[in-house]
N, C-alpha and C. Protein backbone atom coordinates (compact mmCIF):
# COMPACT_ATOMS: atom_id res chain seq x y z
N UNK A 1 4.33 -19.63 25.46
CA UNK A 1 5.08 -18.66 24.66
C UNK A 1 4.10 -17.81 23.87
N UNK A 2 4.11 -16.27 24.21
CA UNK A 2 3.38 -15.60 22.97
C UNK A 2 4.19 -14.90 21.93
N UNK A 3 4.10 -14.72 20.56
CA UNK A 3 4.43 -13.36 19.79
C UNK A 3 4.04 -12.70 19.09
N UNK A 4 4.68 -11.78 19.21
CA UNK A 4 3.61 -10.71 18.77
C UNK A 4 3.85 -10.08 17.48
N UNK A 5 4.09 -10.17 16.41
CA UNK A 5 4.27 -9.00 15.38
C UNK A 5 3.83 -8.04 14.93
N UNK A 6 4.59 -7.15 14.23
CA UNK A 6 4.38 -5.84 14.00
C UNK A 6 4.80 -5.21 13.10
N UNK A 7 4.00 -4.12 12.94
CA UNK A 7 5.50 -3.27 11.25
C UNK A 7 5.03 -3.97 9.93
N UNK A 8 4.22 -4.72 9.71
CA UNK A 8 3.53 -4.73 8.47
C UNK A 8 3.08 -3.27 8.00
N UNK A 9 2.28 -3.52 6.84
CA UNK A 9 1.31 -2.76 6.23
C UNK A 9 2.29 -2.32 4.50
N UNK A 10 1.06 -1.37 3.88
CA UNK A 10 1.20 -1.25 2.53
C UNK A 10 2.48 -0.38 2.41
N UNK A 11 3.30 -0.93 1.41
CA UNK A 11 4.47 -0.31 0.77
C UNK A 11 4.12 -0.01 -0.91
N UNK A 12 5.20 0.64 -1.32
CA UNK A 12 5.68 0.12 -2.93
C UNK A 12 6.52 -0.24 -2.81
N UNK A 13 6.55 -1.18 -4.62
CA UNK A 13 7.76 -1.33 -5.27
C UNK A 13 8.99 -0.51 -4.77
N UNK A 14 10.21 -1.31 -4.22
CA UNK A 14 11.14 -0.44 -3.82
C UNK A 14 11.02 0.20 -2.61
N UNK A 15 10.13 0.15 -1.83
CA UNK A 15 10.57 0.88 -0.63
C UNK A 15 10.73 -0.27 0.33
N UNK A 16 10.66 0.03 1.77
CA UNK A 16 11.05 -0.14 2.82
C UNK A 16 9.70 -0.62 4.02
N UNK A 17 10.30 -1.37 4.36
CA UNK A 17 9.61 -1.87 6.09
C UNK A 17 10.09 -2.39 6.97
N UNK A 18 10.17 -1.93 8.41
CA UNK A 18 10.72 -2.72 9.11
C UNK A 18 9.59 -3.76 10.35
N UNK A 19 9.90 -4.81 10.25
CA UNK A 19 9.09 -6.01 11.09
C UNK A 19 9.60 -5.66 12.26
N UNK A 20 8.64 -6.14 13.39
CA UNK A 20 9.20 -6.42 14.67
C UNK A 20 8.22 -7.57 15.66
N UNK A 21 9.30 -8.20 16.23
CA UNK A 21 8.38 -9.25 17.17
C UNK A 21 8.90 -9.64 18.35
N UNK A 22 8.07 -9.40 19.17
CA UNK A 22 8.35 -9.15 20.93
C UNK A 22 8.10 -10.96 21.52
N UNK A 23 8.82 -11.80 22.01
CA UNK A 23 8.20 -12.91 22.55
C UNK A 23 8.35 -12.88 23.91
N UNK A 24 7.47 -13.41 24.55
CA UNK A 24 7.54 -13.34 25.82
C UNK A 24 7.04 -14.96 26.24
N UNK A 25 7.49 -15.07 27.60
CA UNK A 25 7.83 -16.74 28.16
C UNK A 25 8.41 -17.46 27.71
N UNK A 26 9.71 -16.80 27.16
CA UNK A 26 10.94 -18.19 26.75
C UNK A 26 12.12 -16.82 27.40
N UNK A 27 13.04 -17.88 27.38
CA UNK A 27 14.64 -17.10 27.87
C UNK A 27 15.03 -16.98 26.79
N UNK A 28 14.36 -15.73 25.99
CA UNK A 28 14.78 -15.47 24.47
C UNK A 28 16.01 -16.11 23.69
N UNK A 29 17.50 -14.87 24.88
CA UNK A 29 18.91 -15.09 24.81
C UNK A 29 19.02 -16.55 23.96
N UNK A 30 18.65 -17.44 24.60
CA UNK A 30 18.88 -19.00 24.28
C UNK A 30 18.54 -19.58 23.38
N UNK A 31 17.37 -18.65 22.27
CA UNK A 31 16.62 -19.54 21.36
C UNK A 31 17.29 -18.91 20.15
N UNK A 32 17.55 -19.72 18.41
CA UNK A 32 17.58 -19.13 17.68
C UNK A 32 16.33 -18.72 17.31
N UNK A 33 16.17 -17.74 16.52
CA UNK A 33 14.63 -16.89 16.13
C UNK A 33 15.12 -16.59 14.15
N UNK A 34 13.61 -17.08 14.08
CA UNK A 34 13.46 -16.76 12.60
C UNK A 34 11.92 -15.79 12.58
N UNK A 35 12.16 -15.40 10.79
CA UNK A 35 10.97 -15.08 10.21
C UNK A 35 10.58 -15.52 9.20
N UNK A 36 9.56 -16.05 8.91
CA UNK A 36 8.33 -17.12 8.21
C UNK A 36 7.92 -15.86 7.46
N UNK A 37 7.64 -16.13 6.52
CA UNK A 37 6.30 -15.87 5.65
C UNK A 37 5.22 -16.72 4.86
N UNK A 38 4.15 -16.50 4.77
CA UNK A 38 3.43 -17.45 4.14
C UNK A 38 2.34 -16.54 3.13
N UNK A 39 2.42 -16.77 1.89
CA UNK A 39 1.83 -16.47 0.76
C UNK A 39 0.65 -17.31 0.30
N UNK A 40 -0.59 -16.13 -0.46
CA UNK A 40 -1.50 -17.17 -0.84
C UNK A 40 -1.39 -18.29 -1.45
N UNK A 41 -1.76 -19.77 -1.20
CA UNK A 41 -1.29 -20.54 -2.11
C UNK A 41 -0.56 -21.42 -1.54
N UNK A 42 0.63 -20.67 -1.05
CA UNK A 42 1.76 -20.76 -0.68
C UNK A 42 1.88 -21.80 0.79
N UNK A 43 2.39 -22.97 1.09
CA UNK A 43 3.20 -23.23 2.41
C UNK A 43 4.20 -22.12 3.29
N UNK A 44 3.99 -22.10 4.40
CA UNK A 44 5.06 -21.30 5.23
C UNK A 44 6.33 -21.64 4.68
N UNK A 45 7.26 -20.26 4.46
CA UNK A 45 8.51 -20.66 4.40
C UNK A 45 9.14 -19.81 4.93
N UNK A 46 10.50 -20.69 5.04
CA UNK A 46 11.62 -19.55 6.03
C UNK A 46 12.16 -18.24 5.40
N UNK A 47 12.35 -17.03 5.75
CA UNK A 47 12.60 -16.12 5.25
C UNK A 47 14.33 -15.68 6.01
N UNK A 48 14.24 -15.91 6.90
CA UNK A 48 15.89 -15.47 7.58
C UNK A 48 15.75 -16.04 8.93
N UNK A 49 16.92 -16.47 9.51
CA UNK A 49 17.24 -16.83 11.40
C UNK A 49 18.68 -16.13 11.62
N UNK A 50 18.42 -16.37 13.02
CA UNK A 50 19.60 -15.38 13.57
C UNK A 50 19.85 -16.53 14.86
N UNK A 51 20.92 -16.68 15.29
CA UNK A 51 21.74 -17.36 16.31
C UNK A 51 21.12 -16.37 17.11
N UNK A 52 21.91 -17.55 18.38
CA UNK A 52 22.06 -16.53 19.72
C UNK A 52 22.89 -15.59 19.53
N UNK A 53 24.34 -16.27 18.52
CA UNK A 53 25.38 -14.85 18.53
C UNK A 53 25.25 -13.91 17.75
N UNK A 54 23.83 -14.05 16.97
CA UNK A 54 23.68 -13.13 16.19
C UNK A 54 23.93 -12.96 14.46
N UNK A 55 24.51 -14.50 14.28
CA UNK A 55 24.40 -14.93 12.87
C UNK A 55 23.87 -15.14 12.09
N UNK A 56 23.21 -14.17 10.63
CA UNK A 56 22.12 -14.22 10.50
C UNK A 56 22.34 -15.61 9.23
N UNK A 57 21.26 -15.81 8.86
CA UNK A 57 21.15 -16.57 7.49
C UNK A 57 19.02 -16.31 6.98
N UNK A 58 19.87 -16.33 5.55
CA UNK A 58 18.94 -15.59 4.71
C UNK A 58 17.93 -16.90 3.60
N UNK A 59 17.44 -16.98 3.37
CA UNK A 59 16.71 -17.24 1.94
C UNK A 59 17.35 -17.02 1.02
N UNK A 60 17.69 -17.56 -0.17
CA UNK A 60 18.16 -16.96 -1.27
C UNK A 60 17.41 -16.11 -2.59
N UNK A 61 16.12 -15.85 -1.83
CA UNK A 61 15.52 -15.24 -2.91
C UNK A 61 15.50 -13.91 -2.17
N UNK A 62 15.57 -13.66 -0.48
CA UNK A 62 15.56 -12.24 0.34
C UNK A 62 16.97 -12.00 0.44
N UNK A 63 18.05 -12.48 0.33
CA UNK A 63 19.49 -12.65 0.55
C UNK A 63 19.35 -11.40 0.01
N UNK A 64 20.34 -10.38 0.91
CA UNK A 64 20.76 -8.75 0.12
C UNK A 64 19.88 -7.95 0.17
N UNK A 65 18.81 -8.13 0.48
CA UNK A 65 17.32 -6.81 0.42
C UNK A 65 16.69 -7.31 1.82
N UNK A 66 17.02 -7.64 2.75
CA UNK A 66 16.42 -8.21 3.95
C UNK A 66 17.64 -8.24 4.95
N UNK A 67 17.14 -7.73 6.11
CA UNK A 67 18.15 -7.86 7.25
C UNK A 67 17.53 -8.37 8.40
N UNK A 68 18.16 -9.57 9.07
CA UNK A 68 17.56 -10.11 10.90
C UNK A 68 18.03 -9.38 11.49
N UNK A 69 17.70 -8.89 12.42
CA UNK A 69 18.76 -8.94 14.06
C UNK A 69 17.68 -9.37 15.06
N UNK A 70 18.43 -9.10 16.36
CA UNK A 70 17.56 -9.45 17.51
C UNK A 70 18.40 -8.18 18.84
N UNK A 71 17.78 -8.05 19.56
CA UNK A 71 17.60 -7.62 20.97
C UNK A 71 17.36 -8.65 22.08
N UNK A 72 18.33 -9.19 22.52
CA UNK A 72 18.01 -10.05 23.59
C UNK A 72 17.60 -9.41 24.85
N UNK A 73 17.91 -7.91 25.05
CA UNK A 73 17.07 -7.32 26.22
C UNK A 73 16.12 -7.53 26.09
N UNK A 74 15.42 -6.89 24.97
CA UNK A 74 13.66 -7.04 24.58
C UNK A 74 13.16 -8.08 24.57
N UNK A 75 13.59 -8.43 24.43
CA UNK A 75 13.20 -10.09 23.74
C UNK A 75 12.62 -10.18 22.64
N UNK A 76 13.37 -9.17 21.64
CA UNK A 76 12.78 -8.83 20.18
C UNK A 76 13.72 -9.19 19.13
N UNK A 77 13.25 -9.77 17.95
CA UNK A 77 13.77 -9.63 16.75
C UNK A 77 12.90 -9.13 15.62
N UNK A 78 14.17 -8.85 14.82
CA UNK A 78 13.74 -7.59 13.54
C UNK A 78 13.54 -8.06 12.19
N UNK A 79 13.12 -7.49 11.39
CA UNK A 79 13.40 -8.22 10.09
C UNK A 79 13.29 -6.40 9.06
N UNK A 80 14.14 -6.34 8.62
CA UNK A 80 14.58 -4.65 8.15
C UNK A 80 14.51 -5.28 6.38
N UNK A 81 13.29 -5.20 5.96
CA UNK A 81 13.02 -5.39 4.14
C UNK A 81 12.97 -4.00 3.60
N UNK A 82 14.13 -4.13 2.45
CA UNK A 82 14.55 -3.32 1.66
C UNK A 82 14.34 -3.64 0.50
N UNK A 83 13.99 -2.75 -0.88
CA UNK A 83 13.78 -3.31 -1.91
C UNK A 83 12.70 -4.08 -2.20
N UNK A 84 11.69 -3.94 -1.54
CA UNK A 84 10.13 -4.42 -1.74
C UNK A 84 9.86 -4.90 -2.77
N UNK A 85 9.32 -6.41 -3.25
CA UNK A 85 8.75 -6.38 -4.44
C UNK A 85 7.19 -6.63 -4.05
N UNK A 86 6.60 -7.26 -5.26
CA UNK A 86 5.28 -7.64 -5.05
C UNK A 86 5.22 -8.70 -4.43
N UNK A 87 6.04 -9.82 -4.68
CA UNK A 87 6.14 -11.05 -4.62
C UNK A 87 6.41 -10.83 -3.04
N UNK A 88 7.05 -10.17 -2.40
CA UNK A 88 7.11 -10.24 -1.11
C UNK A 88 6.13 -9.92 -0.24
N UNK A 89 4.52 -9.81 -0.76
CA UNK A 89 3.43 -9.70 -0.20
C UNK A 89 3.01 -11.12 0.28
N UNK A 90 2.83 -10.87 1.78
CA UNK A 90 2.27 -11.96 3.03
C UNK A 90 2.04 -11.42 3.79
N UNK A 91 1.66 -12.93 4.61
CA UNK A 91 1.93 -12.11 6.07
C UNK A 91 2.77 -13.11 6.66
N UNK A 92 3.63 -12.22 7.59
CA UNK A 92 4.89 -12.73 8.14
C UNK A 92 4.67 -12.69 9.78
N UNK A 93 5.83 -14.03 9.91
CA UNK A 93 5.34 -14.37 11.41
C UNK A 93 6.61 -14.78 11.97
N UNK A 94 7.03 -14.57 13.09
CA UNK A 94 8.37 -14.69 13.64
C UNK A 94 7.77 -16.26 14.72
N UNK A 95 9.39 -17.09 14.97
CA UNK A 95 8.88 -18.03 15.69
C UNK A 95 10.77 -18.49 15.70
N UNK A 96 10.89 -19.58 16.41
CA UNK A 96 11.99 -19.60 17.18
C UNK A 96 12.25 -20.72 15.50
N UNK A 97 13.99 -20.73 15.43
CA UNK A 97 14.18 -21.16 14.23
C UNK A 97 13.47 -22.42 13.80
N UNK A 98 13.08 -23.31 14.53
CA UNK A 98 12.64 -24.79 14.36
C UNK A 98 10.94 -24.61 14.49
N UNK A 99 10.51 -23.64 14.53
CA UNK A 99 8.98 -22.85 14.92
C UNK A 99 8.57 -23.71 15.91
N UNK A 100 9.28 -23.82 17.15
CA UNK A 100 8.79 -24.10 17.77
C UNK A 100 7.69 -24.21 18.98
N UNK A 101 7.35 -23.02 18.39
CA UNK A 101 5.87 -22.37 19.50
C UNK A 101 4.75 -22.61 18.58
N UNK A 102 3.48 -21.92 19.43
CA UNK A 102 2.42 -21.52 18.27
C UNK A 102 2.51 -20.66 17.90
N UNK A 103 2.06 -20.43 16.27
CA UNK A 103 2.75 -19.23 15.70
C UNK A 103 1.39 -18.14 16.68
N UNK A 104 2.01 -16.81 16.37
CA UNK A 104 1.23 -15.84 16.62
C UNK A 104 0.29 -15.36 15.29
N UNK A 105 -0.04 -14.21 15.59
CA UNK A 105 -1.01 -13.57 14.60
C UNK A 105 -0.47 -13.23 13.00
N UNK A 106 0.65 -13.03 13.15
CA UNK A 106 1.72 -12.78 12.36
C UNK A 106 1.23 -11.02 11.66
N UNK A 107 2.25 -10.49 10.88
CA UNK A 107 1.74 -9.38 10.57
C UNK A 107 1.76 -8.91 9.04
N UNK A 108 0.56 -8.56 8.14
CA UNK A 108 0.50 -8.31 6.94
C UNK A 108 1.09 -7.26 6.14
N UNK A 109 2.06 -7.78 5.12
CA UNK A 109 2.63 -7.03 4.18
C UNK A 109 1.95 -6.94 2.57
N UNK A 110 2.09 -5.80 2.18
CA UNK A 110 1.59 -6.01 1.33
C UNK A 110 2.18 -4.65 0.30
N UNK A 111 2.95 -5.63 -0.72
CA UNK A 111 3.94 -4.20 -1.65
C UNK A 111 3.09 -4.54 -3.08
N UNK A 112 2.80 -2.91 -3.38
CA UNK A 112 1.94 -2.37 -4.31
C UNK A 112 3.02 -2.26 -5.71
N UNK A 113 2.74 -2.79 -6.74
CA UNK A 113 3.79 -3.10 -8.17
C UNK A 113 3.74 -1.23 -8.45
């Protein structure tokens, strides 16, 4: 299984980014998919998953300023962060809800106060 992320980089306070992560060698359709972040310091933690049918569930600290989806053509899922803080500086890494692959490279965010 590889993935790939994308759509990091520098924001501010309050703006916008959208993530993206392409996996390839799994039958996507079938897997739930999340997004991880991991902060200095910090243990990996879950940030949002999405079902196969597309049900998302959130974190309660991203709940309302963060959106999943997925593309099962692509074999992509999204992560649409709204409302940037500082605190939401990492780098973030997509992986099937139970992370069950190796993670990938993951991709760096980083919101300016």
């Amino acid at each position: 299984v590889q993935l790939v992320e994308s759509g990091g980089g520098l924001a501010q306070a309050g703006g916008s980014l959208r993530l993206s992560c392409v996996a390839s060698g799994i039958i996507f359709a079938i897997k739930d998919m999340a997004w991880y972040r991991q902060t200095p310091g910090k243990e990996r933690e879950l940030v949002a998953a999405i079902d196969t049918s597309g049900r998302p569930v959130y974190s309660n600290t991203m709940k309302g300023r963060f959106t999943i989806s997925r593309d099962n053509a692509k074999s992509m899922v999204y992560l649409q962060m709204n409302s940037l803080k500082p605190e939401d500086t990492g780098v973030y890494y997509c992986n099937s809800r139970w992370s069950d692959w190796s993670w990938g490279q993951g991709t760096q965010v980083t919101v300016s106060s």
